[in-house]
C-alpha atoms as a PDB file:
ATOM      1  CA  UNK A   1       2.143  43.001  -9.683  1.00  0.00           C
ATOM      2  CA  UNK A   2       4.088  45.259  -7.158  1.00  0.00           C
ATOM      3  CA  UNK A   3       3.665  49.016  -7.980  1.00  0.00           C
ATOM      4  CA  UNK A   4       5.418  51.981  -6.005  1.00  0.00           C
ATOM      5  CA  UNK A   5       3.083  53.338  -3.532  1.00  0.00           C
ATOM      6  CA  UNK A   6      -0.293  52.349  -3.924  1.00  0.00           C
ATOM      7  CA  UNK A   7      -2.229  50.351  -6.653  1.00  0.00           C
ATOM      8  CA  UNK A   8      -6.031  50.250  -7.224  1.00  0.00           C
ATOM      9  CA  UNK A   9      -7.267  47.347  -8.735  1.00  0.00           C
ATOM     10  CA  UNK A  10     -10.691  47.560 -10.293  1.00  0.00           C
ATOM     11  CA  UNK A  11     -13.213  44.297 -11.344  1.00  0.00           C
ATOM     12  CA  UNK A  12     -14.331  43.248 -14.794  1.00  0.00           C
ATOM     13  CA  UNK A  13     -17.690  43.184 -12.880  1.00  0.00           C
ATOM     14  CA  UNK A  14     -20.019  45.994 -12.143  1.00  0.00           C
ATOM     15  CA  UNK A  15     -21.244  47.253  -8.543  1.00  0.00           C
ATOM     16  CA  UNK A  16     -22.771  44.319  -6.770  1.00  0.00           C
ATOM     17  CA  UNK A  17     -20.926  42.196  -8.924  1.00  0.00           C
ATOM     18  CA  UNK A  18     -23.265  42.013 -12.174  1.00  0.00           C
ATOM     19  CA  UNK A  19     -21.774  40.813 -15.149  1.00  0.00           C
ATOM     20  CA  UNK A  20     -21.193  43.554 -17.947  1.00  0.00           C
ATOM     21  CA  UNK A  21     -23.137  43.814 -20.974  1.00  0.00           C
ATOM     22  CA  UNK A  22     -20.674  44.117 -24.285  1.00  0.00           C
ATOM     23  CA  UNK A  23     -20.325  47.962 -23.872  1.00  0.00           C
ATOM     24  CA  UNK A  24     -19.143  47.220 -20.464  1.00  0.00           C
ATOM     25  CA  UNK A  25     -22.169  48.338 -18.673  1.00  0.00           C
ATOM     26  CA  UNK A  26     -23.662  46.099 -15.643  1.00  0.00           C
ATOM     27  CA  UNK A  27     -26.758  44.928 -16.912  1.00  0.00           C
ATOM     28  CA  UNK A  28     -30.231  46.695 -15.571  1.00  0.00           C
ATOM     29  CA  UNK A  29     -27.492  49.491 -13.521  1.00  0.00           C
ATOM     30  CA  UNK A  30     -26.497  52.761 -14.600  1.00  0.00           C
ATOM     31  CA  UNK A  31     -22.640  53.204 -14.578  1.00  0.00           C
ATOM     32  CA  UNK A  32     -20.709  53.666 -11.666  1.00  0.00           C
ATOM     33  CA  UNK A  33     -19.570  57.274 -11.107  1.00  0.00           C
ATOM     34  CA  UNK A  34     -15.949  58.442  -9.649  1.00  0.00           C
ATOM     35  CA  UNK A  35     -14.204  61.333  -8.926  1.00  0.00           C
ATOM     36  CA  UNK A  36     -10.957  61.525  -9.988  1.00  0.00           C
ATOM     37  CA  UNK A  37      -9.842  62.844  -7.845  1.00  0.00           C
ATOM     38  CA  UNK A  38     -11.038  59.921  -5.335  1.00  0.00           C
ATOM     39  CA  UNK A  39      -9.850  57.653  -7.780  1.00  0.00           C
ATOM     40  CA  UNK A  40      -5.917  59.300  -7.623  1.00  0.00           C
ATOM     41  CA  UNK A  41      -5.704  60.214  -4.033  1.00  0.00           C
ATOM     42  CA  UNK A  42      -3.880  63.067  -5.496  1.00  0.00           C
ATOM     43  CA  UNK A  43      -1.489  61.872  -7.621  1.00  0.00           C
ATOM     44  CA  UNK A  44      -1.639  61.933 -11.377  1.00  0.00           C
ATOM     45  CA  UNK A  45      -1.592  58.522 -12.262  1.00  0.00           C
ATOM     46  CA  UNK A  46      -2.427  55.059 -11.162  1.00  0.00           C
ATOM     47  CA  UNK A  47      -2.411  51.601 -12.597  1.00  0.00           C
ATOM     48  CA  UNK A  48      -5.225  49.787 -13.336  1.00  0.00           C
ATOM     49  CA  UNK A  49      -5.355  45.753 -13.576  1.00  0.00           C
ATOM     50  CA  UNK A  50      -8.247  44.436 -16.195  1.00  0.00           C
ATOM     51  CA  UNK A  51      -8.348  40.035 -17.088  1.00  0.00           C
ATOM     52  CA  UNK A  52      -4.636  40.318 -15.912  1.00  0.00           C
ATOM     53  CA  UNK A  53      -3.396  43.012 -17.865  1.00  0.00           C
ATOM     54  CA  UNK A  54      -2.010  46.863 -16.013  1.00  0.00           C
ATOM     55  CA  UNK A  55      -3.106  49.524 -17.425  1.00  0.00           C
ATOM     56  CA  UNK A  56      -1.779  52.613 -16.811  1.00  0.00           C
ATOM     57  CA  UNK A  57      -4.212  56.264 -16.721  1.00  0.00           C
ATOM     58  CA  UNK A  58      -2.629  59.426 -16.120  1.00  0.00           C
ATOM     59  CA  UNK A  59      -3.461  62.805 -15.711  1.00  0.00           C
ATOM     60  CA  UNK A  60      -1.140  64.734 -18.464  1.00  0.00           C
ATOM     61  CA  UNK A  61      -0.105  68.662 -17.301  1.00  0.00           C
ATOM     62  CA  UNK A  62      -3.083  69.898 -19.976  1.00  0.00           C
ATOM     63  CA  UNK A  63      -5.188  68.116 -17.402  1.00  0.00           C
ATOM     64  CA  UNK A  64      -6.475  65.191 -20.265  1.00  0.00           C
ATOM     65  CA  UNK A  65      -6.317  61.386 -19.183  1.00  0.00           C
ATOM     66  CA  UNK A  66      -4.368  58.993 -21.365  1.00  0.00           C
ATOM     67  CA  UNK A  67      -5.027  55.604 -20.677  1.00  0.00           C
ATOM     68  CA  UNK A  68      -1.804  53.055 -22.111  1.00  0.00           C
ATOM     69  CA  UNK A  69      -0.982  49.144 -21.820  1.00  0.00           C
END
């Protein structure tokens, strides 16, 4: 998938590359934490690829995330 400017593209598979459990939780880990900010680079929305699929989040001007297909 080509995406204007730049794309991050995140793993069905926790940190160190642990399955996830059915509520999408590595198993035996606690959840990974990220800043928003870090995640955006300072834009207000980027698309994110899960099992093939984009998924777009973005920041809306109330400052809530939306997350769409």
């Amino acid at each position: 998938m080509a995406c204007p400017g730049e794309c991050v593209e995140m793993s069905s598979k926790g940190p160190g590359g642990a399955q996830p459990d059915a509520a999408g939780q590595s198993r035996g880990q606690d959840p990974i934490r990220i800043e928003l900010a870090d995640l955006l680079g300072g834009r207000r929305e980027a698309i994110i690829v899960h099992n093939g699929s984009d998924y777009r989040l973005r920041v809306t001007s109330n400052g809530k995330l939306i997350l769409t297909k």
